[in-house]
C-alpha atoms as a PDB file:
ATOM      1  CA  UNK A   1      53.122  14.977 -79.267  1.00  0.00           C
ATOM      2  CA  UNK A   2      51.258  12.872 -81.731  1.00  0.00           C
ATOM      3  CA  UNK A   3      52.148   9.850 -83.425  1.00  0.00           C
ATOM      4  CA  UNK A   4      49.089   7.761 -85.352  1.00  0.00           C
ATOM      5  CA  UNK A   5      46.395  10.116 -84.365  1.00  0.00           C
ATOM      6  CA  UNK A   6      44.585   8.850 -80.984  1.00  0.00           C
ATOM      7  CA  UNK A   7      41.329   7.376 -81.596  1.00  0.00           C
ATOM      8  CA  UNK A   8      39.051   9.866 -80.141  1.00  0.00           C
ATOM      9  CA  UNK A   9      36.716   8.778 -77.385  1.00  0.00           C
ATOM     10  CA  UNK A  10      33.131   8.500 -77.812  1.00  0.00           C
ATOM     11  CA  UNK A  11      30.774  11.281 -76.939  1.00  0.00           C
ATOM     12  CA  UNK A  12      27.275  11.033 -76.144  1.00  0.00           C
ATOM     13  CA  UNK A  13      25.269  13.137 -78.731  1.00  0.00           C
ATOM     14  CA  UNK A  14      24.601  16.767 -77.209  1.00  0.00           C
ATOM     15  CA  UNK A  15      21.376  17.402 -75.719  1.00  0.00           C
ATOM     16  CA  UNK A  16      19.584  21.006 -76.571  1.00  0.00           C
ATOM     17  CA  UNK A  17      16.652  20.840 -74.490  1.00  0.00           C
ATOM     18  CA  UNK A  18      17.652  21.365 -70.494  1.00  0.00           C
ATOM     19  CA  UNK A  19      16.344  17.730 -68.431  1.00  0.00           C
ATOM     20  CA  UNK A  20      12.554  17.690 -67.431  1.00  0.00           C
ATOM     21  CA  UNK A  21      13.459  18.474 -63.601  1.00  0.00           C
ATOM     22  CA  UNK A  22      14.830  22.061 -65.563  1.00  0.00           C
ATOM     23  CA  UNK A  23      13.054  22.597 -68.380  1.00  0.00           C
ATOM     24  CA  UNK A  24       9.793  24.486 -66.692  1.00  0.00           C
ATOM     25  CA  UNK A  25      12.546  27.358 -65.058  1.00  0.00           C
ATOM     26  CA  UNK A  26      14.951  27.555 -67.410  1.00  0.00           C
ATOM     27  CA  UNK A  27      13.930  28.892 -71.067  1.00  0.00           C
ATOM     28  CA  UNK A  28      15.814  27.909 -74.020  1.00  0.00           C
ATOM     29  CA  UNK A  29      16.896  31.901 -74.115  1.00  0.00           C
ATOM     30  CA  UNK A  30      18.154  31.953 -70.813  1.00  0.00           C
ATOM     31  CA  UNK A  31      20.258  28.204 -71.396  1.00  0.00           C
ATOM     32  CA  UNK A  32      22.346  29.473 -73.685  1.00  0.00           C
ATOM     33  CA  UNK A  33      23.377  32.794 -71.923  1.00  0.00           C
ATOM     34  CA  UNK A  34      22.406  34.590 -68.654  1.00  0.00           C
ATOM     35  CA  UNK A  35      20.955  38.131 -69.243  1.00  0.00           C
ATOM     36  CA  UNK A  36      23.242  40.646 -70.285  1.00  0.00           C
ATOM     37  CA  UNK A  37      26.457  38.231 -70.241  1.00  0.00           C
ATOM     38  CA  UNK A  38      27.810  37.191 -73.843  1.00  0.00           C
ATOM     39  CA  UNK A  39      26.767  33.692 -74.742  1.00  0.00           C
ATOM     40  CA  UNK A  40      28.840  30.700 -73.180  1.00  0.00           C
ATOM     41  CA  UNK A  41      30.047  28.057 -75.447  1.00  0.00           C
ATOM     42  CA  UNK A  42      30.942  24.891 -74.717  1.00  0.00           C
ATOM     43  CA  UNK A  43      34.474  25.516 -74.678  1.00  0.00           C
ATOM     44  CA  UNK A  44      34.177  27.711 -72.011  1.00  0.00           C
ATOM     45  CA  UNK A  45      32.816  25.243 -69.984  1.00  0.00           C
ATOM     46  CA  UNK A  46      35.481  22.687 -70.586  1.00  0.00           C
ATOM     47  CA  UNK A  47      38.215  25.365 -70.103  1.00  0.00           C
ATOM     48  CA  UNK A  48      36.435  25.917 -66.561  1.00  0.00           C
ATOM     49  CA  UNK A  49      36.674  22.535 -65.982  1.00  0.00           C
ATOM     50  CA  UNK A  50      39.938  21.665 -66.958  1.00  0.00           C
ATOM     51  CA  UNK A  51      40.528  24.923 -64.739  1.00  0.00           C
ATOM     52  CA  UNK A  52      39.164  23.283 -61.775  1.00  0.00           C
ATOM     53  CA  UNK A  53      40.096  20.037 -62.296  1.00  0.00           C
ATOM     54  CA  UNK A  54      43.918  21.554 -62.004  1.00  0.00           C
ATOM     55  CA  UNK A  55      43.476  23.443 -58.917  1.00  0.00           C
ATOM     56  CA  UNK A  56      40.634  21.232 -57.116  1.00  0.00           C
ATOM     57  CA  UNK A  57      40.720  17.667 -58.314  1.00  0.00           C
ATOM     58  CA  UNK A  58      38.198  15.534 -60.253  1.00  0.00           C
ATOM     59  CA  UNK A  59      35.605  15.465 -57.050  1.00  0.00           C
ATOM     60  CA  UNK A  60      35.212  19.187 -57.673  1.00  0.00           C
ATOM     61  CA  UNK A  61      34.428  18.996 -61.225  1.00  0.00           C
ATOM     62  CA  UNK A  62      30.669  19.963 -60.494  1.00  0.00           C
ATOM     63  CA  UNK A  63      27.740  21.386 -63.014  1.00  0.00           C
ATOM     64  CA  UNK A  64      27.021  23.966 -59.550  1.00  0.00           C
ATOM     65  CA  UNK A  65      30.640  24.980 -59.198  1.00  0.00           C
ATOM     66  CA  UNK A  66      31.570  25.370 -62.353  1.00  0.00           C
ATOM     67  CA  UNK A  67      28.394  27.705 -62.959  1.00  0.00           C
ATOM     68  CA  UNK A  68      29.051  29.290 -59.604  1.00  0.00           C
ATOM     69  CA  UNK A  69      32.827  30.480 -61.347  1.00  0.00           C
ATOM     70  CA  UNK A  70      31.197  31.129 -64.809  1.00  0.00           C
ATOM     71  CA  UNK A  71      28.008  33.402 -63.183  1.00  0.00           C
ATOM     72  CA  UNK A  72      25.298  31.754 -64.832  1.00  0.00           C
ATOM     73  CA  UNK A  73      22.747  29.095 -63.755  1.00  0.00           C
ATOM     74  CA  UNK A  74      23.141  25.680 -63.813  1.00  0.00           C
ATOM     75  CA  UNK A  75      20.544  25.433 -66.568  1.00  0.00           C
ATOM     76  CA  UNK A  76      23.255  26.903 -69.026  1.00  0.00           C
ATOM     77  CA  UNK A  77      24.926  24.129 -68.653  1.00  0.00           C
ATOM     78  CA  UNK A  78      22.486  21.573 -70.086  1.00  0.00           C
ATOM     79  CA  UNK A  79      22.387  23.560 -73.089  1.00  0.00           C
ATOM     80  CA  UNK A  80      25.613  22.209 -74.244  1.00  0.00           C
ATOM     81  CA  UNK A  81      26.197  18.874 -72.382  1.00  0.00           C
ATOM     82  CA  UNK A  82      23.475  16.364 -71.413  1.00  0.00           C
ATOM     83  CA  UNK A  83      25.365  15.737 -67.922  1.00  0.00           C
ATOM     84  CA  UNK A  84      28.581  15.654 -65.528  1.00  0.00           C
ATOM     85  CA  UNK A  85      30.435  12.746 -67.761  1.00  0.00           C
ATOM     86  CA  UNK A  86      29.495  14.241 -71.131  1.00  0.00           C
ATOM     87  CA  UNK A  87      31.462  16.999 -70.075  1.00  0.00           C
ATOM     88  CA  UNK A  88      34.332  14.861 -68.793  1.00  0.00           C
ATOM     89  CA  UNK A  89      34.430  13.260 -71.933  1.00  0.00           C
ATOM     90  CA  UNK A  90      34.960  16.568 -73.724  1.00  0.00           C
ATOM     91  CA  UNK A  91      37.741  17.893 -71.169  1.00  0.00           C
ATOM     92  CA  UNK A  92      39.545  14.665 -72.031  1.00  0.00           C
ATOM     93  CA  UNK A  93      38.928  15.216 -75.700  1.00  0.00           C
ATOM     94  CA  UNK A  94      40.454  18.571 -75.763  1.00  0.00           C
ATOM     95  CA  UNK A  95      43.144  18.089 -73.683  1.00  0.00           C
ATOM     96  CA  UNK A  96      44.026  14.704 -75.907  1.00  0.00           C
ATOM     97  CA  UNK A  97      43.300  16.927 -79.387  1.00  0.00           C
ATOM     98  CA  UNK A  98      45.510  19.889 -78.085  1.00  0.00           C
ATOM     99  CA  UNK A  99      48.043  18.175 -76.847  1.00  0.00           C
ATOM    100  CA  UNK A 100      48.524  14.708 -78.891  1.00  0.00           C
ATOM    101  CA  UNK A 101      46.942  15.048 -82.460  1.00  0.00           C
ATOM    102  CA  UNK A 102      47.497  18.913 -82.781  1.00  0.00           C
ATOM    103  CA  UNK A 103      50.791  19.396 -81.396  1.00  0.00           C
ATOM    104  CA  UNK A 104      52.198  16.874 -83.611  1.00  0.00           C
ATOM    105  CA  UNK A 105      50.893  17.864 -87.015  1.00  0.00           C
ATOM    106  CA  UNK A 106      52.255  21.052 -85.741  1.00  0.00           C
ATOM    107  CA  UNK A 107      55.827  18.960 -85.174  1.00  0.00           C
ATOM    108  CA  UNK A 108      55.259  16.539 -88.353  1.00  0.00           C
ATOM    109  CA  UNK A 109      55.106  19.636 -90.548  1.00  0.00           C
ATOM    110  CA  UNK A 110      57.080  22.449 -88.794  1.00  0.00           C
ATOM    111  CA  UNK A 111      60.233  20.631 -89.948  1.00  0.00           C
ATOM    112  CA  UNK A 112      61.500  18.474 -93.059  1.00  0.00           C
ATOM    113  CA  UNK A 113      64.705  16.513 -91.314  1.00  0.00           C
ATOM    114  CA  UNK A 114      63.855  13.536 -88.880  1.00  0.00           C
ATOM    115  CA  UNK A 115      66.884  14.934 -86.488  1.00  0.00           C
ATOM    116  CA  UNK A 116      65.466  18.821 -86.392  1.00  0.00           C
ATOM    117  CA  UNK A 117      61.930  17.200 -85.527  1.00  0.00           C
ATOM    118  CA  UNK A 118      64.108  14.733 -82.855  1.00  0.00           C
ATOM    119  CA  UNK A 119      65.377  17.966 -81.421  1.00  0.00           C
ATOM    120  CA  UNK A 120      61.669  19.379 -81.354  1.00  0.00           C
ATOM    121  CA  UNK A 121      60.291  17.010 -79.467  1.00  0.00           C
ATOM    122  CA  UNK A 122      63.138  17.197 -77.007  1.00  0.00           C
ATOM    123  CA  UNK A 123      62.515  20.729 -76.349  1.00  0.00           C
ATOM    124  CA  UNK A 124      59.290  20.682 -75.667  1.00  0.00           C
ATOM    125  CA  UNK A 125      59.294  20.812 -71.436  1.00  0.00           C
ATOM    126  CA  UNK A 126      61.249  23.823 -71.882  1.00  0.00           C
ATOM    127  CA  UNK A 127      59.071  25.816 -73.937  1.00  0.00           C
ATOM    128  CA  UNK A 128      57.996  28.582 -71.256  1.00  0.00           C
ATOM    129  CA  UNK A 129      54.380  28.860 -69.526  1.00  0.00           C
ATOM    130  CA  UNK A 130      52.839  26.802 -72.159  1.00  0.00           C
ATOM    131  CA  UNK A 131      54.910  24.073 -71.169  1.00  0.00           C
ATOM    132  CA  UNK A 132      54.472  24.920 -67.556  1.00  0.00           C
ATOM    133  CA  UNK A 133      51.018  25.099 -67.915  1.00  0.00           C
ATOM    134  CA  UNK A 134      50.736  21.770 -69.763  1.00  0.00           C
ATOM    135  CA  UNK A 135      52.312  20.196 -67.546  1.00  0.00           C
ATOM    136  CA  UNK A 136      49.872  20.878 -64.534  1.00  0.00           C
ATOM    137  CA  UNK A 137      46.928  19.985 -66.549  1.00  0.00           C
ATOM    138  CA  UNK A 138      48.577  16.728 -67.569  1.00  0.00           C
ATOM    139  CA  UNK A 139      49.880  15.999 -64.065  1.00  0.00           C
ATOM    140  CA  UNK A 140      45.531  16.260 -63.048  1.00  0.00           C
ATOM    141  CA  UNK A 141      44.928  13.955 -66.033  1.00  0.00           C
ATOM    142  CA  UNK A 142      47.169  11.155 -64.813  1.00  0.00           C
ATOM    143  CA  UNK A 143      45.771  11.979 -61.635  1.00  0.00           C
ATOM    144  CA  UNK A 144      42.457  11.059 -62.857  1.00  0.00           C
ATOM    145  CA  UNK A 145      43.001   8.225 -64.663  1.00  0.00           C
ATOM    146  CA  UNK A 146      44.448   6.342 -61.522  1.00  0.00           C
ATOM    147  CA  UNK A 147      40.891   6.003 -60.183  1.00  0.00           C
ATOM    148  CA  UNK A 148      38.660   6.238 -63.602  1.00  0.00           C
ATOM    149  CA  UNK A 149      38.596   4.390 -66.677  1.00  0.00           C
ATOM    150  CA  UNK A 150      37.310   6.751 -69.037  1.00  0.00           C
ATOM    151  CA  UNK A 151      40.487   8.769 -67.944  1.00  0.00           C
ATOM    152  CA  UNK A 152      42.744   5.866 -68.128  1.00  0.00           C
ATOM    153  CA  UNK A 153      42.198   4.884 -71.667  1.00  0.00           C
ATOM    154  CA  UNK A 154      42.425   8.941 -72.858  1.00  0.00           C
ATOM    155  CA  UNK A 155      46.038   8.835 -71.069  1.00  0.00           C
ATOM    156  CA  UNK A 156      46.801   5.580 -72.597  1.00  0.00           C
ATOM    157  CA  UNK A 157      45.712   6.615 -75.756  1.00  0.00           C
ATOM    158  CA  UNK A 158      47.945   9.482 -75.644  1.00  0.00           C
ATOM    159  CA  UNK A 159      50.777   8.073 -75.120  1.00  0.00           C
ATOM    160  CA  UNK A 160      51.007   5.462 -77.672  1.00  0.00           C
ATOM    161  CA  UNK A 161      50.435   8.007 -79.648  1.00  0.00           C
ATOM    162  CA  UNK A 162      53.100   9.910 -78.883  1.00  0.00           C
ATOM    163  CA  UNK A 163      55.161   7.444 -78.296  1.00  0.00           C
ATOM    164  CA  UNK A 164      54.398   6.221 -82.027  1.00  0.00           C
ATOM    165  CA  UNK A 165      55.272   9.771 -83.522  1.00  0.00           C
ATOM    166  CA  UNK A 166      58.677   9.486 -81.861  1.00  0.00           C
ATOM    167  CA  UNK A 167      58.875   6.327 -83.509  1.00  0.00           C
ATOM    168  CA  UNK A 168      58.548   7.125 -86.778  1.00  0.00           C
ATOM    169  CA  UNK A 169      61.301   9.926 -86.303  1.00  0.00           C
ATOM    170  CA  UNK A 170      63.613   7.218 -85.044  1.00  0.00           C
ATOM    171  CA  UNK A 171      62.710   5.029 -87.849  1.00  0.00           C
ATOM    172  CA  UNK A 172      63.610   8.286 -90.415  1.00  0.00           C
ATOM    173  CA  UNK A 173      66.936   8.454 -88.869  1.00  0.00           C
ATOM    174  CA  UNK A 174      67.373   4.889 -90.178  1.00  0.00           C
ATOM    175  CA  UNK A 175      67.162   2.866 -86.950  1.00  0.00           C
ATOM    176  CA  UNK A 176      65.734  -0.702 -87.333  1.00  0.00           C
ATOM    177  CA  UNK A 177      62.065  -1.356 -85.990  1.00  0.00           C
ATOM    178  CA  UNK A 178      62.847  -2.952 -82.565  1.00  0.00           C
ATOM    179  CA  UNK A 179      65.850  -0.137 -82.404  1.00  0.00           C
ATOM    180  CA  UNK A 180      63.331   2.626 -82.815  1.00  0.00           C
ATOM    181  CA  UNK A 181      60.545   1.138 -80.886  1.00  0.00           C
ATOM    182  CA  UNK A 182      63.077   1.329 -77.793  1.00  0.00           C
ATOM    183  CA  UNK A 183      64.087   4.656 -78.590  1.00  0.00           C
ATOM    184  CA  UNK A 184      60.966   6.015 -78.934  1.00  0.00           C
ATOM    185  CA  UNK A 185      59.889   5.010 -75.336  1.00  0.00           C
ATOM    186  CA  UNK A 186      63.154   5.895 -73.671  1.00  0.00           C
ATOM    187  CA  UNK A 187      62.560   9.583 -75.205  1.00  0.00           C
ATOM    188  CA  UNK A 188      58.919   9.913 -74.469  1.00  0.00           C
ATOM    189  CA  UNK A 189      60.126   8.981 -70.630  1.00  0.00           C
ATOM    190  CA  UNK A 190      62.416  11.763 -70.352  1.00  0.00           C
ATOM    191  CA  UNK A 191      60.329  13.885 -71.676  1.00  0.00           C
ATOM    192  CA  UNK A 192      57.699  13.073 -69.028  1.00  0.00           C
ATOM    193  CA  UNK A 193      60.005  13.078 -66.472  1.00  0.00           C
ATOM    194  CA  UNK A 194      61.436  16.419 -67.732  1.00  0.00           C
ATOM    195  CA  UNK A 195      57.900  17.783 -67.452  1.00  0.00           C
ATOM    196  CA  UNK A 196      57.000  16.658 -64.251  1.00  0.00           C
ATOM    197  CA  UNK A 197      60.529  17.242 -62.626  1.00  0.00           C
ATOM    198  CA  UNK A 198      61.261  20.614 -63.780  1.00  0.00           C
ATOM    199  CA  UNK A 199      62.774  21.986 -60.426  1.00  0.00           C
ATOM    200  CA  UNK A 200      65.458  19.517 -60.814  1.00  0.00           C
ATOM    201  CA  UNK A 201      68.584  21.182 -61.654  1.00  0.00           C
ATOM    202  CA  UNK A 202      68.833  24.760 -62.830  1.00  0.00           C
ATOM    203  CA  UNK A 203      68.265  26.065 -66.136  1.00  0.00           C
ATOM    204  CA  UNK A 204      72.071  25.300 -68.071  1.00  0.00           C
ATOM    205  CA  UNK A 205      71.636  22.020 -66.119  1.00  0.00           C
ATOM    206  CA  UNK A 206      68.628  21.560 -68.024  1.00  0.00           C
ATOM    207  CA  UNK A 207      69.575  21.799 -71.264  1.00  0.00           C
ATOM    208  CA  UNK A 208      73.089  19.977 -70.787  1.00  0.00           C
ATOM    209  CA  UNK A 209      70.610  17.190 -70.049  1.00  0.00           C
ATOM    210  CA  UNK A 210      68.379  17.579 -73.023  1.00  0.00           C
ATOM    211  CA  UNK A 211      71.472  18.283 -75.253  1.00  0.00           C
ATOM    212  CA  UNK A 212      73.300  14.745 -74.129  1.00  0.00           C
ATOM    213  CA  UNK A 213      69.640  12.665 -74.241  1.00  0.00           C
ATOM    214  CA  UNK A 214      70.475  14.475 -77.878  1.00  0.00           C
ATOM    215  CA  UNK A 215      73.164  13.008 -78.924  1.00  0.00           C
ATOM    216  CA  UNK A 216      72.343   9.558 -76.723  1.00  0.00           C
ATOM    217  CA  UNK A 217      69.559   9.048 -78.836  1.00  0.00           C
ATOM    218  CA  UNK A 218      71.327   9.557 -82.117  1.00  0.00           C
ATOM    219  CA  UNK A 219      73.917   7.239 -81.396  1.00  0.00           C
ATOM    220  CA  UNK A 220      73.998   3.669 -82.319  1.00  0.00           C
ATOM    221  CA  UNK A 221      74.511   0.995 -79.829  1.00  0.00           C
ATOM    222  CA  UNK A 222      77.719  -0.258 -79.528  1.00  0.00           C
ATOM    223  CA  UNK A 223      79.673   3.296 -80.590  1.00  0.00           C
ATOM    224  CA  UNK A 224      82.431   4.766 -78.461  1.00  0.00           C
ATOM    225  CA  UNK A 225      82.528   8.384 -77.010  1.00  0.00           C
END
């Protein structure tokens, strides 16, 4: 989800030349793609990483392993990143692109009624494998960020920004400031926990919950029923 789009994090700028300890073994030909194989981009890389970062942890988030899975030489990888924490940098960029600023233009525009988008955003745990899958990845993110700042403030950036985005649905539904601001943070915590607790209950169970955080959040304080 996306609210006010999440400042993105700096990058270093993108080395082309492999370093010096490289350079004399590992032409600029042979950087960008191993003989015979179709040229690796840098998405590819991240992708691996974010791969291994799921399945591994952060320690094992290594230039050798990560050529080791992708068949190529570790001089490949300096063709696209200039070391180890550029390309942590752009594994936290994508995953906070995909899954904060993209996802909610995607949510912003899909729908034209504040309480269609409200029930949007509350489906989103249950959509499937991409949900599923979203979930792990953001599970080894928060992981992350326990130990490393440059983590941290990606996840913290993330979720004010979703956190705003539910905001400003609240506040279309006509709920004052403060009222919306509260609102907004109760959601995004279900949501989470939704996400992360997904075993809990079966799949009706699942969305009666989602269907009474529904009509919870619609309701003003202080109504009966």
């Amino acid at each position: 989800m996306s609210h006010p789009p999440a400042r993105p994090l700096p990058l270093r700028r993108r080395s082309r030349a492999a370093p010096a300890a490289l350079a004399a073994d590992v032409p600029a030909a042979a950087a960008a793609a191993e003989p015979g194989r179709t040229p690796l981009t840098p998405d590819s890389w991240v992708e691996a990483a974010t791969a291994v970062l799921v399945d591994q942890g952060i320690d094992h988030v290594r230039v050798d392993v990560l050529a080791g899975q992708l068949g190529v030489t570790r001089g490949s990888f300096y063709w696209h990143f200039r070391d180890r924490e550029d390309l942590l940098r752009r594994v936290l960029q994508a995953w906070s692109e995909q899954t904060t600023e993209q996802l909610t233009r995607r949510l912003a525009t899909a729908r034209t009624q504040p309480q269609e988008q409200l029930r949007d955003v509350i489906s989103l745990p249950f959509r499937g494998r991409a949900a599923a899958k979203a979930a792990r990845i953001e599970l080894a993110i928060r992981a992350w960020a326990r130990r490393d700042e440059l983590a941290r403030q990606a996840v913290d950036a993330a979720d004010a920004a979703r956190i705003g985005y539910h905001r400003e649905i609240f506040a279309a539904l006509g709920f004052a400031a403060a009222d919306a601001e509260h609102r907004a943070f109760l959601l995004y915590g279900y949501e989470v926990a939704e996400s992360l607790l997904h075993r809990q209950g079966t799949a009706a169970q699942r969305q009666a919950r989602a269907a009474y955080v529904e009509r919870l959040m619609l309701r003003p304080l202080g109504s009966a029923g």
